[in-house]
N, C-alpha and C. Protein backbone atom coordinates (compact mmCIF):
# COMPACT_ATOMS: atom_id res chain seq x y z
N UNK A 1 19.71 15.40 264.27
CA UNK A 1 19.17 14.07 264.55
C UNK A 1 18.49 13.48 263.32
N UNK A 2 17.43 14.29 262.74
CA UNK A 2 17.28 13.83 261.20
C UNK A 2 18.18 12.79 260.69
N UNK A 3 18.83 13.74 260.20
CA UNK A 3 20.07 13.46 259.15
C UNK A 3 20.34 12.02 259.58
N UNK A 4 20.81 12.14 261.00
CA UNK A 4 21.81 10.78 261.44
C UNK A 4 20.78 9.66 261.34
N UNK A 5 19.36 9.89 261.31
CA UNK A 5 18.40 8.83 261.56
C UNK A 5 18.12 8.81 259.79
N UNK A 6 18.65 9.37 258.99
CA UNK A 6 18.22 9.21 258.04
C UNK A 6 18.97 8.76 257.27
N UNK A 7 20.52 8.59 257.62
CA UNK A 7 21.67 7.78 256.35
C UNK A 7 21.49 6.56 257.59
N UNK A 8 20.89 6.04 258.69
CA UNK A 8 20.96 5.09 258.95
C UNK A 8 19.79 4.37 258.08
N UNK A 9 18.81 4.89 258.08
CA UNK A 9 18.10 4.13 257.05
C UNK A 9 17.89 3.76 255.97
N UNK A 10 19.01 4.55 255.33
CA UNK A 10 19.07 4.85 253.81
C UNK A 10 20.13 3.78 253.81
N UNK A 11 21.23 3.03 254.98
CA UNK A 11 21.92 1.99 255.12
C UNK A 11 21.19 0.54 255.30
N UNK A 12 20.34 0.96 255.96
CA UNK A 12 19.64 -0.41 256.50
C UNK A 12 18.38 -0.85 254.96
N UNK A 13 18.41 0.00 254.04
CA UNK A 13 17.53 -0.14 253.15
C UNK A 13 18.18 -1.11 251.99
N UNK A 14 19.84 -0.47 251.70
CA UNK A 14 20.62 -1.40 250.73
C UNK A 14 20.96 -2.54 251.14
N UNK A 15 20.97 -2.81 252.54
CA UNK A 15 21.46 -3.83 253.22
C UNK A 15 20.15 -4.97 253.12
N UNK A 16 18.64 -4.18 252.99
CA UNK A 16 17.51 -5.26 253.27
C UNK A 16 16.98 -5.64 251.82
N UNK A 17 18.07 -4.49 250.55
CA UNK A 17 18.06 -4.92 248.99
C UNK A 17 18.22 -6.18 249.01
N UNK A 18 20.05 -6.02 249.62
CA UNK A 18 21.09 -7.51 249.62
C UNK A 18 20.59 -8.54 250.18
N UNK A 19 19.80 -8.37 251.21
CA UNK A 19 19.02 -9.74 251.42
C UNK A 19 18.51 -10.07 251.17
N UNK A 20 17.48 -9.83 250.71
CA UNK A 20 16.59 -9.82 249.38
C UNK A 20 16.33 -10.47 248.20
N UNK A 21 17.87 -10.24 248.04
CA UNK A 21 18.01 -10.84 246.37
C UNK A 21 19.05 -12.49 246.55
N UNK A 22 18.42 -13.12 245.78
CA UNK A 22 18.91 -14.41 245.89
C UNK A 22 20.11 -14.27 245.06
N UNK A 23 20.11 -13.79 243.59
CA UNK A 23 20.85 -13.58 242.53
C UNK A 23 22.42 -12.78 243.87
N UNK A 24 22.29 -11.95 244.69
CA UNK A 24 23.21 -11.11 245.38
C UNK A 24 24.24 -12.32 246.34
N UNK A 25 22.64 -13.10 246.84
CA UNK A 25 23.76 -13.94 247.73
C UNK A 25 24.12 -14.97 247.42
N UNK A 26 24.00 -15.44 246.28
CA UNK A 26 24.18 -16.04 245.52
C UNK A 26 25.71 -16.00 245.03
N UNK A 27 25.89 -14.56 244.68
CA UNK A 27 26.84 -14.12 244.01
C UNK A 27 27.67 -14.33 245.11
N UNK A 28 27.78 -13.85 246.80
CA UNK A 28 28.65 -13.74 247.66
C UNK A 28 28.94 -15.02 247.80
N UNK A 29 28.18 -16.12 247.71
CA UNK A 29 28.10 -17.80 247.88
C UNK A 29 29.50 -18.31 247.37
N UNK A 30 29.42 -17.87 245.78
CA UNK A 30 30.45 -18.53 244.96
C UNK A 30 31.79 -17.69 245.18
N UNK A 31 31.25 -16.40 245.50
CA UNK A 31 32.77 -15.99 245.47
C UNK A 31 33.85 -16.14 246.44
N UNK A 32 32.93 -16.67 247.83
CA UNK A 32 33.71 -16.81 248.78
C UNK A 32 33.78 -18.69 248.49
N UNK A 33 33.08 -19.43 247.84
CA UNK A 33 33.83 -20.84 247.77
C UNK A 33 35.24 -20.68 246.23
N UNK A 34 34.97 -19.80 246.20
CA UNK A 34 35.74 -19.44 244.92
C UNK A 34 37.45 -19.52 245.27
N UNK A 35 37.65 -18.24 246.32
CA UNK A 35 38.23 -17.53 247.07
C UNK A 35 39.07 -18.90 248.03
N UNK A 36 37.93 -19.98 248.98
CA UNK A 36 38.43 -20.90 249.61
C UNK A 36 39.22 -21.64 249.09
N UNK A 37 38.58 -22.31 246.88
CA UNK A 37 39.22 -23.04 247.01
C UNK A 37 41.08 -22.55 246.09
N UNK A 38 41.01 -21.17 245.68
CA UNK A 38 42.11 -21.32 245.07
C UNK A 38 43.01 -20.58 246.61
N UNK A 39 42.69 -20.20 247.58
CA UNK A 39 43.47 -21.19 248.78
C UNK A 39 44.19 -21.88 249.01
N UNK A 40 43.12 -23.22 248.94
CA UNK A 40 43.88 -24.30 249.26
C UNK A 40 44.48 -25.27 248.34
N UNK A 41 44.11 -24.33 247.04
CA UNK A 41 45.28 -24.60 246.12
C UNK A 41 46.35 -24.19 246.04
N UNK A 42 46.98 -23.20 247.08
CA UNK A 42 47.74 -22.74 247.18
C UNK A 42 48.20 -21.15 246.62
N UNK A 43 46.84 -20.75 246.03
CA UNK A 43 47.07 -19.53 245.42
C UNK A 43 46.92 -18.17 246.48
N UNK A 44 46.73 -16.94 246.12
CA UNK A 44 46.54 -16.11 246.70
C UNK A 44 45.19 -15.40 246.21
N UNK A 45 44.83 -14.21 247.20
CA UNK A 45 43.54 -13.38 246.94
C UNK A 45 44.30 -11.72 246.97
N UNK A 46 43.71 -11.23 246.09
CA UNK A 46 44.59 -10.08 245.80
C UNK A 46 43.35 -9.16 245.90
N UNK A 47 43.75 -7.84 246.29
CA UNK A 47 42.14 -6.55 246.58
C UNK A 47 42.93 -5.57 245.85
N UNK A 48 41.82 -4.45 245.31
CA UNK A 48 42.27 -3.34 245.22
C UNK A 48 41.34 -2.23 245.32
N UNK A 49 41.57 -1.42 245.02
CA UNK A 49 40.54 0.00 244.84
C UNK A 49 41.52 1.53 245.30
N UNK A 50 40.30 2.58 245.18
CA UNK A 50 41.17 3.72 245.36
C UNK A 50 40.25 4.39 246.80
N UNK A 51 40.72 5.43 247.16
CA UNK A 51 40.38 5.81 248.79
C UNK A 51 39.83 5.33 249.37
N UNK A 52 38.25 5.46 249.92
CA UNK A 52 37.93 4.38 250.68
C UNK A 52 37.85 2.84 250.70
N UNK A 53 37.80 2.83 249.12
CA UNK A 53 37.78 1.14 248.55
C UNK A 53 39.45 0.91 249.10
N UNK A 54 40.59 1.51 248.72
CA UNK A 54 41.82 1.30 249.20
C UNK A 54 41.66 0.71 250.46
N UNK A 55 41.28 1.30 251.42
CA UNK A 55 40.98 0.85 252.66
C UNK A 55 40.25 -0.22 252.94
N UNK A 56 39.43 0.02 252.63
CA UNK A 56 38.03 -1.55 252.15
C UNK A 56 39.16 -2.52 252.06
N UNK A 57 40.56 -2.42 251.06
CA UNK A 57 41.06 -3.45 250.53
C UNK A 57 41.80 -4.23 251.30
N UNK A 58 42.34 -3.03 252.39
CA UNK A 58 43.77 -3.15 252.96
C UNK A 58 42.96 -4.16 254.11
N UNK A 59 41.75 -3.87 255.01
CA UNK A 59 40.92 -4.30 255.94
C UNK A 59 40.55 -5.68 254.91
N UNK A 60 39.96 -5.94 254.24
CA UNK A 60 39.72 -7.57 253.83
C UNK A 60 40.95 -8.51 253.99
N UNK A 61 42.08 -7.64 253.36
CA UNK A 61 43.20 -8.42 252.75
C UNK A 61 43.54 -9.14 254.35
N UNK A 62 43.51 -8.00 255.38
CA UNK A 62 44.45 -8.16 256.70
C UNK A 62 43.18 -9.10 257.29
N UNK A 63 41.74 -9.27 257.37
CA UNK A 63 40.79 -10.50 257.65
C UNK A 63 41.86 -11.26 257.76
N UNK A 64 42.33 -11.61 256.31
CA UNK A 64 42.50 -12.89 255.43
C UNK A 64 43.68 -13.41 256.13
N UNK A 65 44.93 -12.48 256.29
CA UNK A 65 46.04 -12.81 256.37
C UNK A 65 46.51 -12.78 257.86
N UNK A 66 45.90 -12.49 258.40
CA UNK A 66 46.33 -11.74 260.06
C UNK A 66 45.43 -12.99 260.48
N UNK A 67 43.87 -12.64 260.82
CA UNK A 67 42.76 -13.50 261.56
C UNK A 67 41.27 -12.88 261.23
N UNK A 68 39.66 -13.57 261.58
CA UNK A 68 38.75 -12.76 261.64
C UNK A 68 38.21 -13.84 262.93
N UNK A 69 37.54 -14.86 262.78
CA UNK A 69 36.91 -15.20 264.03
C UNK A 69 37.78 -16.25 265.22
N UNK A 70 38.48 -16.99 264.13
CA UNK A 70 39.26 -17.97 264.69
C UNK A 70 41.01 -17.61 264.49
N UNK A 71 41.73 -18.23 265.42
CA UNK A 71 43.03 -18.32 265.93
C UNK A 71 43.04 -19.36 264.77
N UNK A 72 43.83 -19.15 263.60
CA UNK A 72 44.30 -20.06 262.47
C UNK A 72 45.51 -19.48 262.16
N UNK A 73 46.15 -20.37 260.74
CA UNK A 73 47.03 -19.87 260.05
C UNK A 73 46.78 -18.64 259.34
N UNK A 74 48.00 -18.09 258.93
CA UNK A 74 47.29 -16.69 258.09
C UNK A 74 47.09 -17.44 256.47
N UNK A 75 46.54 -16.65 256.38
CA UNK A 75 46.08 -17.31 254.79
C UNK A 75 46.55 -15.94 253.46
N UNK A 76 47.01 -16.54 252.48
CA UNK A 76 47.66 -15.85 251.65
C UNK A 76 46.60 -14.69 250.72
N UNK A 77 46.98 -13.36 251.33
CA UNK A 77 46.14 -12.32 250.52
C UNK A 77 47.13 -11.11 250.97
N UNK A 78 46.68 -10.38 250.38
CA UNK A 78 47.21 -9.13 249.89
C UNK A 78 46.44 -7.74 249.14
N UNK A 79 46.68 -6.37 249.94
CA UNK A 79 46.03 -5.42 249.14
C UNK A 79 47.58 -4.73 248.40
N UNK A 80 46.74 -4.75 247.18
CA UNK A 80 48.15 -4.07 245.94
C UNK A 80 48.37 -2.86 246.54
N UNK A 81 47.42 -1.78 247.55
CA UNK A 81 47.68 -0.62 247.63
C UNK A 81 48.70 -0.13 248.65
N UNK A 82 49.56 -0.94 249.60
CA UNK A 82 50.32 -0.76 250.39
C UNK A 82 51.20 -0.11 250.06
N UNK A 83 52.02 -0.42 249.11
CA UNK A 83 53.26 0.14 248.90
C UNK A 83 53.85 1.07 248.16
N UNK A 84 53.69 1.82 248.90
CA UNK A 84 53.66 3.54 248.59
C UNK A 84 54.63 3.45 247.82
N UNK A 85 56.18 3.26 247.87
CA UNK A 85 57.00 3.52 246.56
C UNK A 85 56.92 3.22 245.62
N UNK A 86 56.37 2.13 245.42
CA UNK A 86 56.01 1.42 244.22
C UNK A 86 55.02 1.84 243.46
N UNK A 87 53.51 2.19 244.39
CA UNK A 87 52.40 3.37 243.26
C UNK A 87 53.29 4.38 243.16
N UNK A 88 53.72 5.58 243.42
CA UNK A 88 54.44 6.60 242.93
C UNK A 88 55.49 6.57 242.31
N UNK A 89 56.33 5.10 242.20
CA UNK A 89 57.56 5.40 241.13
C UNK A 89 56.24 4.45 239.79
N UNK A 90 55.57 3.68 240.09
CA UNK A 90 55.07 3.76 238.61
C UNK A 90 54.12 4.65 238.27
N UNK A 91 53.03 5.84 239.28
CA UNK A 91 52.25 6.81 238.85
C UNK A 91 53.32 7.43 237.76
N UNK A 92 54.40 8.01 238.25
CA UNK A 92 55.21 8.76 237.99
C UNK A 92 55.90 8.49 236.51
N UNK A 93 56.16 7.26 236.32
CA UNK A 93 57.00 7.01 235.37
C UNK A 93 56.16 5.59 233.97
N UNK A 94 55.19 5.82 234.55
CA UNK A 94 54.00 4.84 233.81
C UNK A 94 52.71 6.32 233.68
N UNK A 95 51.76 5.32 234.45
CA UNK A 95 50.51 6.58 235.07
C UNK A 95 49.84 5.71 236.01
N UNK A 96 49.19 6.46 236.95
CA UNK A 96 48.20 5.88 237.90
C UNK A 96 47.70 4.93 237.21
N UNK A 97 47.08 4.92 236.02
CA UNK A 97 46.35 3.90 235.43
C UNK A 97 47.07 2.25 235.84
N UNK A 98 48.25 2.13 235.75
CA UNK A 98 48.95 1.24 235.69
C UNK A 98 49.47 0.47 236.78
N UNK A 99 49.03 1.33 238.23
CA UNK A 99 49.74 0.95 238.71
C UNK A 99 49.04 -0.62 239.68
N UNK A 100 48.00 -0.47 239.60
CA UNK A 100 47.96 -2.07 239.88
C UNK A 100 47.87 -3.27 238.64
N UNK A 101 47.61 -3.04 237.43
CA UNK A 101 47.94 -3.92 236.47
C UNK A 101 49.58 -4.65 236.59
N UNK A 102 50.51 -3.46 237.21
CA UNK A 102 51.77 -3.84 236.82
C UNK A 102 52.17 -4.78 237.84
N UNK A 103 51.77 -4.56 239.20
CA UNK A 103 51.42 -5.37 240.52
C UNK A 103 50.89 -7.26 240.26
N UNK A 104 49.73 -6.80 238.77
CA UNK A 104 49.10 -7.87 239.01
C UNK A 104 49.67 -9.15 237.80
N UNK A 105 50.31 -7.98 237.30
CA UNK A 105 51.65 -9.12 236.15
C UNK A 105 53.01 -9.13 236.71
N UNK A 106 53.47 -8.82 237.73
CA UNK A 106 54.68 -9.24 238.48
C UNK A 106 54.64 -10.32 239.06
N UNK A 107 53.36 -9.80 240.37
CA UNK A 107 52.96 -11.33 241.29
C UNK A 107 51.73 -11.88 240.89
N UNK A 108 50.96 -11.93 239.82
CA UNK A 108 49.78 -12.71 240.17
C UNK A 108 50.11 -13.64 239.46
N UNK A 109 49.48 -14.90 239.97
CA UNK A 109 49.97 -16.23 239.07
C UNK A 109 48.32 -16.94 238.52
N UNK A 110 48.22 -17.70 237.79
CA UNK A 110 47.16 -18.35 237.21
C UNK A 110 46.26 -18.86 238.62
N UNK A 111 45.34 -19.24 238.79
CA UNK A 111 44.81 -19.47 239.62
C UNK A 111 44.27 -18.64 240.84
N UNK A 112 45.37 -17.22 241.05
CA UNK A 112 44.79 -16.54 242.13
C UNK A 112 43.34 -15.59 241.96
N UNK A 113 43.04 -15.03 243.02
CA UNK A 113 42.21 -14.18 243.10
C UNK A 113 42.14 -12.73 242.81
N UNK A 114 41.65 -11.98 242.06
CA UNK A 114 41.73 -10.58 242.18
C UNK A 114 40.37 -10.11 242.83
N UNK A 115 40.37 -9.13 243.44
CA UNK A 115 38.99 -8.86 243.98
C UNK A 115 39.20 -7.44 243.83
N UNK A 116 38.28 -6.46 242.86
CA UNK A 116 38.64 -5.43 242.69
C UNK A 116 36.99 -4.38 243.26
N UNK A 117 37.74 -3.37 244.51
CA UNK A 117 36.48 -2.70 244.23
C UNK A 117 36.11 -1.50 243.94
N UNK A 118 35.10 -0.96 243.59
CA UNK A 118 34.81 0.33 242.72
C UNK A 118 33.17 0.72 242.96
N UNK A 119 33.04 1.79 243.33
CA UNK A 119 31.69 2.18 243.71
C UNK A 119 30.86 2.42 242.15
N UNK A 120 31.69 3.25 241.35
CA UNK A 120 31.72 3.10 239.92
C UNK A 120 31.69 2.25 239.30
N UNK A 121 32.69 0.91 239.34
CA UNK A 121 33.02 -0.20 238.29
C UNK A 121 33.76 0.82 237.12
N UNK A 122 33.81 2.07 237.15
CA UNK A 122 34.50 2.68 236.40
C UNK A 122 36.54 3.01 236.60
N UNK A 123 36.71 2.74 237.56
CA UNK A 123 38.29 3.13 237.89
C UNK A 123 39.33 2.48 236.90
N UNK A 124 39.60 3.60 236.38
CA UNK A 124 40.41 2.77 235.02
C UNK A 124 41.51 1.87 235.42
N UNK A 125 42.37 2.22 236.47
CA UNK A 125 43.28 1.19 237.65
C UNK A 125 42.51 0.17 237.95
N UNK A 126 41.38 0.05 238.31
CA UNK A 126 41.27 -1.48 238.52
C UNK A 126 40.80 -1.99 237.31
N UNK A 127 40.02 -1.57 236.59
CA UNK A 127 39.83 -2.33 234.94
C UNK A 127 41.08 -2.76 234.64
N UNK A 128 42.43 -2.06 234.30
CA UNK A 128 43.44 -2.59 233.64
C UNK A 128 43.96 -3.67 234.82
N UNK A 129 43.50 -3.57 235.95
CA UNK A 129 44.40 -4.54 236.48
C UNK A 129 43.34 -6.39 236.09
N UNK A 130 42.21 -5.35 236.23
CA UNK A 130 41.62 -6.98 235.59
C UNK A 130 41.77 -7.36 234.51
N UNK A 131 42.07 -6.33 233.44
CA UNK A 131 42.68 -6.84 231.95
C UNK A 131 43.75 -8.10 232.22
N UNK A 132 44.81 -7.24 232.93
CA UNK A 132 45.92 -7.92 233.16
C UNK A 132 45.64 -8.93 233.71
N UNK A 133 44.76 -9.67 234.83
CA UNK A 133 44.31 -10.68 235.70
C UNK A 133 43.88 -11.37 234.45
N UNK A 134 43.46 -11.34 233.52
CA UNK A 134 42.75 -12.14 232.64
C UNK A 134 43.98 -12.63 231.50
N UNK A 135 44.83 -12.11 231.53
CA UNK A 135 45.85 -12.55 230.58
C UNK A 135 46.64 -13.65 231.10
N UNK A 136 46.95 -14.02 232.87
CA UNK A 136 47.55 -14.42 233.58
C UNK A 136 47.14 -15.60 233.96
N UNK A 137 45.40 -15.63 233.59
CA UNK A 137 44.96 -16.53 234.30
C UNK A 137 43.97 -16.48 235.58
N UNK A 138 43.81 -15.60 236.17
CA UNK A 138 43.57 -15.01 237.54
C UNK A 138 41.75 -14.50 237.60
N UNK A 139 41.24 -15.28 238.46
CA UNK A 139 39.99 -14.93 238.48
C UNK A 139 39.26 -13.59 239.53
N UNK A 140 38.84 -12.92 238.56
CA UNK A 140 38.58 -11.32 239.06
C UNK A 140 37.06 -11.65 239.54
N UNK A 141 36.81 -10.68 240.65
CA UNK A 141 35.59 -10.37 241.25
C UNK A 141 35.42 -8.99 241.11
N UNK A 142 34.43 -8.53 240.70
CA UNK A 142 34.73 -6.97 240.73
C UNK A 142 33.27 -6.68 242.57
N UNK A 143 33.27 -5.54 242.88
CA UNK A 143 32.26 -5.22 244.02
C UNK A 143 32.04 -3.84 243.57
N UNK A 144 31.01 -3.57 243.23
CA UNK A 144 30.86 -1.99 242.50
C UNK A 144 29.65 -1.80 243.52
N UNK A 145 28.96 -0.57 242.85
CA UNK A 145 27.54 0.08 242.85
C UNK A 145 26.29 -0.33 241.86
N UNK A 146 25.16 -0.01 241.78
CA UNK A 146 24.44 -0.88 240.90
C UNK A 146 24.64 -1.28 239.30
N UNK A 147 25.20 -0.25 239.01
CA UNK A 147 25.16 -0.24 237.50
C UNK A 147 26.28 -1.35 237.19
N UNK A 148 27.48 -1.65 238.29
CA UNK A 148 28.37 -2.14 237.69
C UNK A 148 29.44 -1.52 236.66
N UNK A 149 29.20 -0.70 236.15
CA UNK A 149 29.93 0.11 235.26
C UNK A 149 30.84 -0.81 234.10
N UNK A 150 31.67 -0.58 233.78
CA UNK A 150 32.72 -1.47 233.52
C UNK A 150 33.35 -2.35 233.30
N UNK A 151 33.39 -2.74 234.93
CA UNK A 151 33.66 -3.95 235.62
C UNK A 151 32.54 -5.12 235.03
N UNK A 152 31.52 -4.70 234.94
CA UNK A 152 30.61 -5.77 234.92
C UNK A 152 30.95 -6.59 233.61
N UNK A 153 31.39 -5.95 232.69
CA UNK A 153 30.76 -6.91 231.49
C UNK A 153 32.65 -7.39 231.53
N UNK A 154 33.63 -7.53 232.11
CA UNK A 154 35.03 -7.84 232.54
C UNK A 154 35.68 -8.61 233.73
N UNK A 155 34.66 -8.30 234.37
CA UNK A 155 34.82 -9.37 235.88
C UNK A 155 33.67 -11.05 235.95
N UNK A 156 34.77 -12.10 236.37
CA UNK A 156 34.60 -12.95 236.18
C UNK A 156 32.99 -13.60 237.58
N UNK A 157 33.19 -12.44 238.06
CA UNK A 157 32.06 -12.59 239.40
C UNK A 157 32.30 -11.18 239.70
N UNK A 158 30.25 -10.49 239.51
CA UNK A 158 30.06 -9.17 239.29
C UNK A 158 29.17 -9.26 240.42
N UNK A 159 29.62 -8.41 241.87
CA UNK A 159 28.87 -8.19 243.43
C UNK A 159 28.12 -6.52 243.36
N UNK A 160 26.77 -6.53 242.67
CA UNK A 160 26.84 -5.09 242.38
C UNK A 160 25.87 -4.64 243.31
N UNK A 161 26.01 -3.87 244.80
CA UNK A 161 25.40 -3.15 245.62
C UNK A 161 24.36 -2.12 245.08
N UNK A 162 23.28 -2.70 245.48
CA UNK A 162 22.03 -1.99 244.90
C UNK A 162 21.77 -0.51 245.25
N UNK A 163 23.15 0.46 244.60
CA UNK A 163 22.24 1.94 245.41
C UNK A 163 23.40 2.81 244.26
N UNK A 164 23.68 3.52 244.77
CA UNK A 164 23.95 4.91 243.28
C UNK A 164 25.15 5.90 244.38
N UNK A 165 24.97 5.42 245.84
CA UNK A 165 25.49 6.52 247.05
C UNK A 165 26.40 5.77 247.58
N UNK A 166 27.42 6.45 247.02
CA UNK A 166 29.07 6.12 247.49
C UNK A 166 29.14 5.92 249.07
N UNK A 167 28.92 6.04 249.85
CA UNK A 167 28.65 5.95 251.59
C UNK A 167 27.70 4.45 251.78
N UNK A 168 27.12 4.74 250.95
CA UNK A 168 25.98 2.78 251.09
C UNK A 168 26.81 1.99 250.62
N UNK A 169 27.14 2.47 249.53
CA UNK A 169 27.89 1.15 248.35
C UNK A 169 29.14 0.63 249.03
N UNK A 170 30.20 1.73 249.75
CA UNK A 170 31.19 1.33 250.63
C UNK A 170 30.87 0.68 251.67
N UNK A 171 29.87 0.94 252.49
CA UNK A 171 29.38 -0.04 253.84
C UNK A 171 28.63 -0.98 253.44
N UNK A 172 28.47 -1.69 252.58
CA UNK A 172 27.76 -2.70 252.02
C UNK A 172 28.87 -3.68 251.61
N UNK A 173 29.95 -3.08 250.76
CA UNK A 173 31.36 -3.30 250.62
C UNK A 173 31.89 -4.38 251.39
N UNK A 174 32.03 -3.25 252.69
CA UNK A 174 32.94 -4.29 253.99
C UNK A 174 31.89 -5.61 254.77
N UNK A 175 30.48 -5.14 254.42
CA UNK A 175 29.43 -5.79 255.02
C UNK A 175 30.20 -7.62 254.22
N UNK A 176 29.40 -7.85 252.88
CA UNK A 176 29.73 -8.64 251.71
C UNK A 176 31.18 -9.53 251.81
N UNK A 177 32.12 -8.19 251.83
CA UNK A 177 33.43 -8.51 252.36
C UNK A 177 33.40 -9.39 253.59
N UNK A 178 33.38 -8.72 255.04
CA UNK A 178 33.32 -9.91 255.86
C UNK A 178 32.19 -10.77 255.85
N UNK A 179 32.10 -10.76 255.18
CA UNK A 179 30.97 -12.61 254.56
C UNK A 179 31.94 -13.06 254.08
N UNK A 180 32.22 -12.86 253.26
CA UNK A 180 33.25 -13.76 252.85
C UNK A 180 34.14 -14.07 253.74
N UNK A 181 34.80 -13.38 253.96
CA UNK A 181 35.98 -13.83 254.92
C UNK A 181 35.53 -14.75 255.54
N UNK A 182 34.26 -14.37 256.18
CA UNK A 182 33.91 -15.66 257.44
C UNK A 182 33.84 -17.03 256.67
N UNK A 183 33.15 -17.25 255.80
CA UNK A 183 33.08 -18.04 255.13
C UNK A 183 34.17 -18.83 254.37
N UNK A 184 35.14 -17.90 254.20
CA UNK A 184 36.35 -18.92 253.73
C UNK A 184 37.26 -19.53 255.07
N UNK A 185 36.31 -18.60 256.10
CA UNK A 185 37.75 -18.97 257.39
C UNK A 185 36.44 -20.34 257.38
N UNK A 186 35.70 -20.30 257.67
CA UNK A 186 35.03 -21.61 257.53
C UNK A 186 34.93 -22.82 256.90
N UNK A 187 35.22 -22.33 255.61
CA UNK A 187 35.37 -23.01 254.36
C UNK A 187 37.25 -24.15 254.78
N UNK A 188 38.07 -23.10 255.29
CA UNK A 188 39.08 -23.57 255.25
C UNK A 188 39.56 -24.12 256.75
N UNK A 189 39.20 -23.59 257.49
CA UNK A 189 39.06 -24.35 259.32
C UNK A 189 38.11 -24.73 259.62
N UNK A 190 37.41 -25.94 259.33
CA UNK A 190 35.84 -26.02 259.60
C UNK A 190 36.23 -26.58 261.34
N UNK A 191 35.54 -26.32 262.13
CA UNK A 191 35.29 -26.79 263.77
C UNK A 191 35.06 -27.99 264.01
């Protein structure tokens, strides 16, 4: 019972960081009018990350594209990590490193979104894919852990979860995440 009463609080503590800080929601502010308007410019929002962030990615992307509060159109997003043949014929014949950079110079076009996340800001796969996002045109968000790692001084909008513990930094993640979402379904179906 401890324990369980004790990563709940150690959750509810990063969560009462993020509210906290103006600079944080601030940051979620722009990225989700960011997000709305290359939308309805017709662009796309692109996610990535590796295990649980993978997931993190696949769950935002499907918000976006499927539904979150309202019965709308689907709206154009995508997680790079779906398609299993495609990471393993380029792990394989490139390197892991590559394999969402190569994703993000096939389909990403000027204007879209990359949203990359990393508890680290260290994952050398999503750095190169924001390299690549930056050559294209494509405005990167990175969502890390505090330090930012990496990502920070490379991502065009840096969401850095105030804690060091991979389990906070991921549920803070999807928290941030569906903010946004709501907000662009708002942004883009207003009532």
């Amino acid at each position: 019972m401890k324990r369980i009463s004790e990563a709940i609080r150690q959750s509810i503590e990063v969560k009462q960081k993020i509210l906290n800080s103006n600079e944080l929601l601030g940051a979620i502010k722009d990225v989700a009018e960011t997000c709305s308007q290359s939308l309805c410019d017709g662009h796309k929002i692109m996610f990535c990350g590796n295990g649980g962030s993978a997931a993190d990615a696949q769950h935002l992307a499907a918000e976006l594209s499927g539904r979150f509060y309202i019965d709308r159109k689907p709206l154009a997003a995508e997680a790079l990590t779906v398609n299993t043949s495609f990471l393993t014929a380029v792990s394989n014949d490139y390197s892991f490193e590559e394999v969402f950079a190569r994703l993000v110079e096939g389909s990403g076009n000027p204007g879209d979104v990359l949203i990359g996340l990393s508890t680290s800001g260290n994952s050398e796969n999503v750095i190169r894919a924001f390299q690549a996002a930056h050559r294209k045109g494509i405005i990167t968000v990175g969502l890390t852990g505090e330090t930012g790692g990496r990502l920070a001084d490379i991502s065009d909008f840096i969401i850095r979860v105030p804690s060091s513990d991979t389990p906070r930094i991921q549920e803070s993640h999807i928290l941030i995440g569906h903010i946004i979402c709501e907000l662009v379904e708002r942004n883009l179906f207003p009532e």
